[in-house]
C-alpha atoms as a PDB file:
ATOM      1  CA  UNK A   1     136.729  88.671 150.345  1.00  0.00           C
ATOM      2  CA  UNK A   2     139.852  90.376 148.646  1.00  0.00           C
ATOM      3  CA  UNK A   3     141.376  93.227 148.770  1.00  0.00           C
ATOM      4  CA  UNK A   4     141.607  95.546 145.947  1.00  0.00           C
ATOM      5  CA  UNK A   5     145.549  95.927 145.660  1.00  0.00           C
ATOM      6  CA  UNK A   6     145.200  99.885 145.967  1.00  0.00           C
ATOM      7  CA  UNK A   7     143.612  99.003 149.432  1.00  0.00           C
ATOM      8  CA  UNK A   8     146.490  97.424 151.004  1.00  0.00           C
ATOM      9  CA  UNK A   9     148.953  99.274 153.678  1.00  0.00           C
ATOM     10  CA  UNK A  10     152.805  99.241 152.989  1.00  0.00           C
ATOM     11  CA  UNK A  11     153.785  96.722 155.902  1.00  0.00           C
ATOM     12  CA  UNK A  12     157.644  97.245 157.309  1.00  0.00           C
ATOM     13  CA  UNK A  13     160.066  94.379 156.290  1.00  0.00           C
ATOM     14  CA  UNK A  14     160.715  93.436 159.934  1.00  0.00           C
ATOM     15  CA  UNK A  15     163.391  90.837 158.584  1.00  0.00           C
ATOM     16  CA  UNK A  16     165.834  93.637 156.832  1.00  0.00           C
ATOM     17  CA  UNK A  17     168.395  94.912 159.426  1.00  0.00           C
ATOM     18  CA  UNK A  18     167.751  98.157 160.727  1.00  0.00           C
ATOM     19  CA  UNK A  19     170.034 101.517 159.838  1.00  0.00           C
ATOM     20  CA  UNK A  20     169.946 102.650 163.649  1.00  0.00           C
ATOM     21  CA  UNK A  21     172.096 101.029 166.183  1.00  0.00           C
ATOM     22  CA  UNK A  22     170.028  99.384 169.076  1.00  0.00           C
ATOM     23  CA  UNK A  23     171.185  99.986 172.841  1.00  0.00           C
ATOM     24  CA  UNK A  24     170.521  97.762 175.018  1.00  0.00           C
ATOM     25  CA  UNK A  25     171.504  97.856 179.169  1.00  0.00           C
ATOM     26  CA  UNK A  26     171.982  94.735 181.247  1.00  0.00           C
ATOM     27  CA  UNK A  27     170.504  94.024 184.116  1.00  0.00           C
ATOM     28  CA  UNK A  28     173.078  94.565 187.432  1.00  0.00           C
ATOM     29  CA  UNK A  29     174.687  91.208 188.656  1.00  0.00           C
ATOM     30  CA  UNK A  30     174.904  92.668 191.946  1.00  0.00           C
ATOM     31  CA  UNK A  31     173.888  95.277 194.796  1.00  0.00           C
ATOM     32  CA  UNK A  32     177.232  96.752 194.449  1.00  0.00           C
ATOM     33  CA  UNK A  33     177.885 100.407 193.879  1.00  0.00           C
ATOM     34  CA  UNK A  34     177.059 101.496 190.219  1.00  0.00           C
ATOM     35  CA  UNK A  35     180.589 103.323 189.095  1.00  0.00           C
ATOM     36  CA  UNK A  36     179.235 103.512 185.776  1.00  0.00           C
ATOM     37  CA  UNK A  37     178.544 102.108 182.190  1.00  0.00           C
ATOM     38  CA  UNK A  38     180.896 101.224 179.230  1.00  0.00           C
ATOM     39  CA  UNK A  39     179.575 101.508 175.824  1.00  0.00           C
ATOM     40  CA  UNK A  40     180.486  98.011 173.976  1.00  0.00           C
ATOM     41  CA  UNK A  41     179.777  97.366 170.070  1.00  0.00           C
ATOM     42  CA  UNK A  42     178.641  93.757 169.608  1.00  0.00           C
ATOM     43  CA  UNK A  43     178.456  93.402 166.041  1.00  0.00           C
ATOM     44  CA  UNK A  44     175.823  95.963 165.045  1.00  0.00           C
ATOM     45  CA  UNK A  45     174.364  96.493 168.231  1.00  0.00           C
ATOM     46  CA  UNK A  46     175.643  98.927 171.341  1.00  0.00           C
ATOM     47  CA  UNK A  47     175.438  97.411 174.331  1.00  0.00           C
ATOM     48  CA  UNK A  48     176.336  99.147 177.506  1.00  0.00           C
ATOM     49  CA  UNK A  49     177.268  97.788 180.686  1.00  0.00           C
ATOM     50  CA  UNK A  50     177.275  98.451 184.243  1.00  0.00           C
ATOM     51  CA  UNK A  51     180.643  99.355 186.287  1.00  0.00           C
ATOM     52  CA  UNK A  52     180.275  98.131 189.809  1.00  0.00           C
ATOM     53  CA  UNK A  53     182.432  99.015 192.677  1.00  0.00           C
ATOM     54  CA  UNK A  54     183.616  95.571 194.334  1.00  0.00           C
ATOM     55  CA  UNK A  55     185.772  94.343 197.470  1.00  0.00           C
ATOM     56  CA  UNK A  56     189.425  94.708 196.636  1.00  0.00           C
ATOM     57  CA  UNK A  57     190.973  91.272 196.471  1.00  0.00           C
ATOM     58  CA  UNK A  58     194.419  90.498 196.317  1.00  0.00           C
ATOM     59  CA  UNK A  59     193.869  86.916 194.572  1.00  0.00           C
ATOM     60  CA  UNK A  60     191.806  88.772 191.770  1.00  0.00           C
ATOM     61  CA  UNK A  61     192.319  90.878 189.095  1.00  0.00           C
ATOM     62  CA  UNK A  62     191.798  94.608 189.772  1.00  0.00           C
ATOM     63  CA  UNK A  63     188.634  94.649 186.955  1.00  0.00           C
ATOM     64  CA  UNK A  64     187.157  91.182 185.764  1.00  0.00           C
ATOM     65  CA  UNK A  65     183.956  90.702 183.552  1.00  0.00           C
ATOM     66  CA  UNK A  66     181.507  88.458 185.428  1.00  0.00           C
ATOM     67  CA  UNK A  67     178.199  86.804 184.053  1.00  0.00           C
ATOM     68  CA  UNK A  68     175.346  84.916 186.122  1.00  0.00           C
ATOM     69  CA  UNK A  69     172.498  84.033 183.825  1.00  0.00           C
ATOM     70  CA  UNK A  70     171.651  87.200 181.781  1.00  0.00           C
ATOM     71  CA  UNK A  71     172.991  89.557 184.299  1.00  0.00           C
ATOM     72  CA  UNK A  72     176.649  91.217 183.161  1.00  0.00           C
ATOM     73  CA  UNK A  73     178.763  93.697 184.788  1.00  0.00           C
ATOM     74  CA  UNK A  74     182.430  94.750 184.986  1.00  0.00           C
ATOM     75  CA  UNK A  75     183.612  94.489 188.561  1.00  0.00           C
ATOM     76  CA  UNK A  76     186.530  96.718 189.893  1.00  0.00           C
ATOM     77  CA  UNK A  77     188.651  96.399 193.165  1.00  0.00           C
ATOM     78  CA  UNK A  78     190.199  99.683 193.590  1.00  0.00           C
ATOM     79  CA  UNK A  79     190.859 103.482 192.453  1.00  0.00           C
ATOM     80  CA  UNK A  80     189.130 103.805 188.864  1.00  0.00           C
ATOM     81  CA  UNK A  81     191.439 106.401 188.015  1.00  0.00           C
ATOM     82  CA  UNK A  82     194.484 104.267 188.527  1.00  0.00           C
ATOM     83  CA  UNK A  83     196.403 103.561 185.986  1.00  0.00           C
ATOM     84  CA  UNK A  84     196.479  99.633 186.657  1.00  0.00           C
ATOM     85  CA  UNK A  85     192.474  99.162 187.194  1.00  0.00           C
ATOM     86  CA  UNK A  86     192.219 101.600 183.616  1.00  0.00           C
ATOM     87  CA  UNK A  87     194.603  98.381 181.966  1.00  0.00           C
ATOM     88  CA  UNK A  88     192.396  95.918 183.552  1.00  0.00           C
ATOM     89  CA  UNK A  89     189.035  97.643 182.668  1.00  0.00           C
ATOM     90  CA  UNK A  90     190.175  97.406 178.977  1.00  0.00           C
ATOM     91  CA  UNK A  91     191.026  93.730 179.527  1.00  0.00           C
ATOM     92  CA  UNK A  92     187.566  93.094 181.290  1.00  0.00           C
ATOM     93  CA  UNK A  93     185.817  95.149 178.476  1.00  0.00           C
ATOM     94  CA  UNK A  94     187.362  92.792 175.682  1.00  0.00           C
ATOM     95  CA  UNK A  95     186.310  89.637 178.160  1.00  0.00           C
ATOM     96  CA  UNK A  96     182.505  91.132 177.949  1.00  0.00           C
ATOM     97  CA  UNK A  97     182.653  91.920 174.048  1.00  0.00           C
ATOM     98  CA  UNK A  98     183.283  88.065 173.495  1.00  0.00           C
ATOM     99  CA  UNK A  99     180.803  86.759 176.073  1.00  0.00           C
ATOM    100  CA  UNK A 100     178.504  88.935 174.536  1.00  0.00           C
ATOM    101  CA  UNK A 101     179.020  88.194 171.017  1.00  0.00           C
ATOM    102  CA  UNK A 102     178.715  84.501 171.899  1.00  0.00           C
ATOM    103  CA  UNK A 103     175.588  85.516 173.879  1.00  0.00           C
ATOM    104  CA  UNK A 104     173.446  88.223 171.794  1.00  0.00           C
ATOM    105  CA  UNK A 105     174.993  87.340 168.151  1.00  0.00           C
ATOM    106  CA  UNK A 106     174.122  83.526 167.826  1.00  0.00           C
END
């Protein structure tokens, strides 16, 4: 049986990119305290994610971007309103922008 064309529903084109921008939040990598989120655009997409409080180190940068599976966060050892651990969250934040690319874009 066919349908008469008048009967048919306007279906979305689920393959034309969207006009909103999609936010997504990754899962924690650890059980660390939650400082707070940065805001990251991946291509089209905002992606935010987690600022966790870690053990200072002196071997390790004051704010690194670490990865395990599809957990993400930025870690940082020290005062976040420090000058230095502001410098290395920027560094850390352009670290996750290119894992993520890599990650959400291919």
């Amino acid at each position: 049986m066919e349908l008469n064309p008048t009967d048919k529903q306007e279906k979305p084109d689920l393959a034309k990119p969207l006009r909103t921008t999609h936010v997504r939040s990754m899962q924690n990598l650890s059980k660390s305290e939650l400082v707070g989120f940065v805001e990251l655009e991946v291509g089209s997409l905002a992606v935010q994610v987690p600022i966790r409080a870690a053990e200072a180190a002196t071997e390790l940068p004051l704010a690194s971007f670490e990865a395990e599976g599809d957990n993400c966060a930025i870690l940082v050892r020290g005062d976040t309103s420090s000058k230095a651990v502001e410098v290395a969250l920027r560094n850390a934040a352009q670290e996750a922008v290119k894992h993520l690319s890599k990650k959400l874009l291919n």
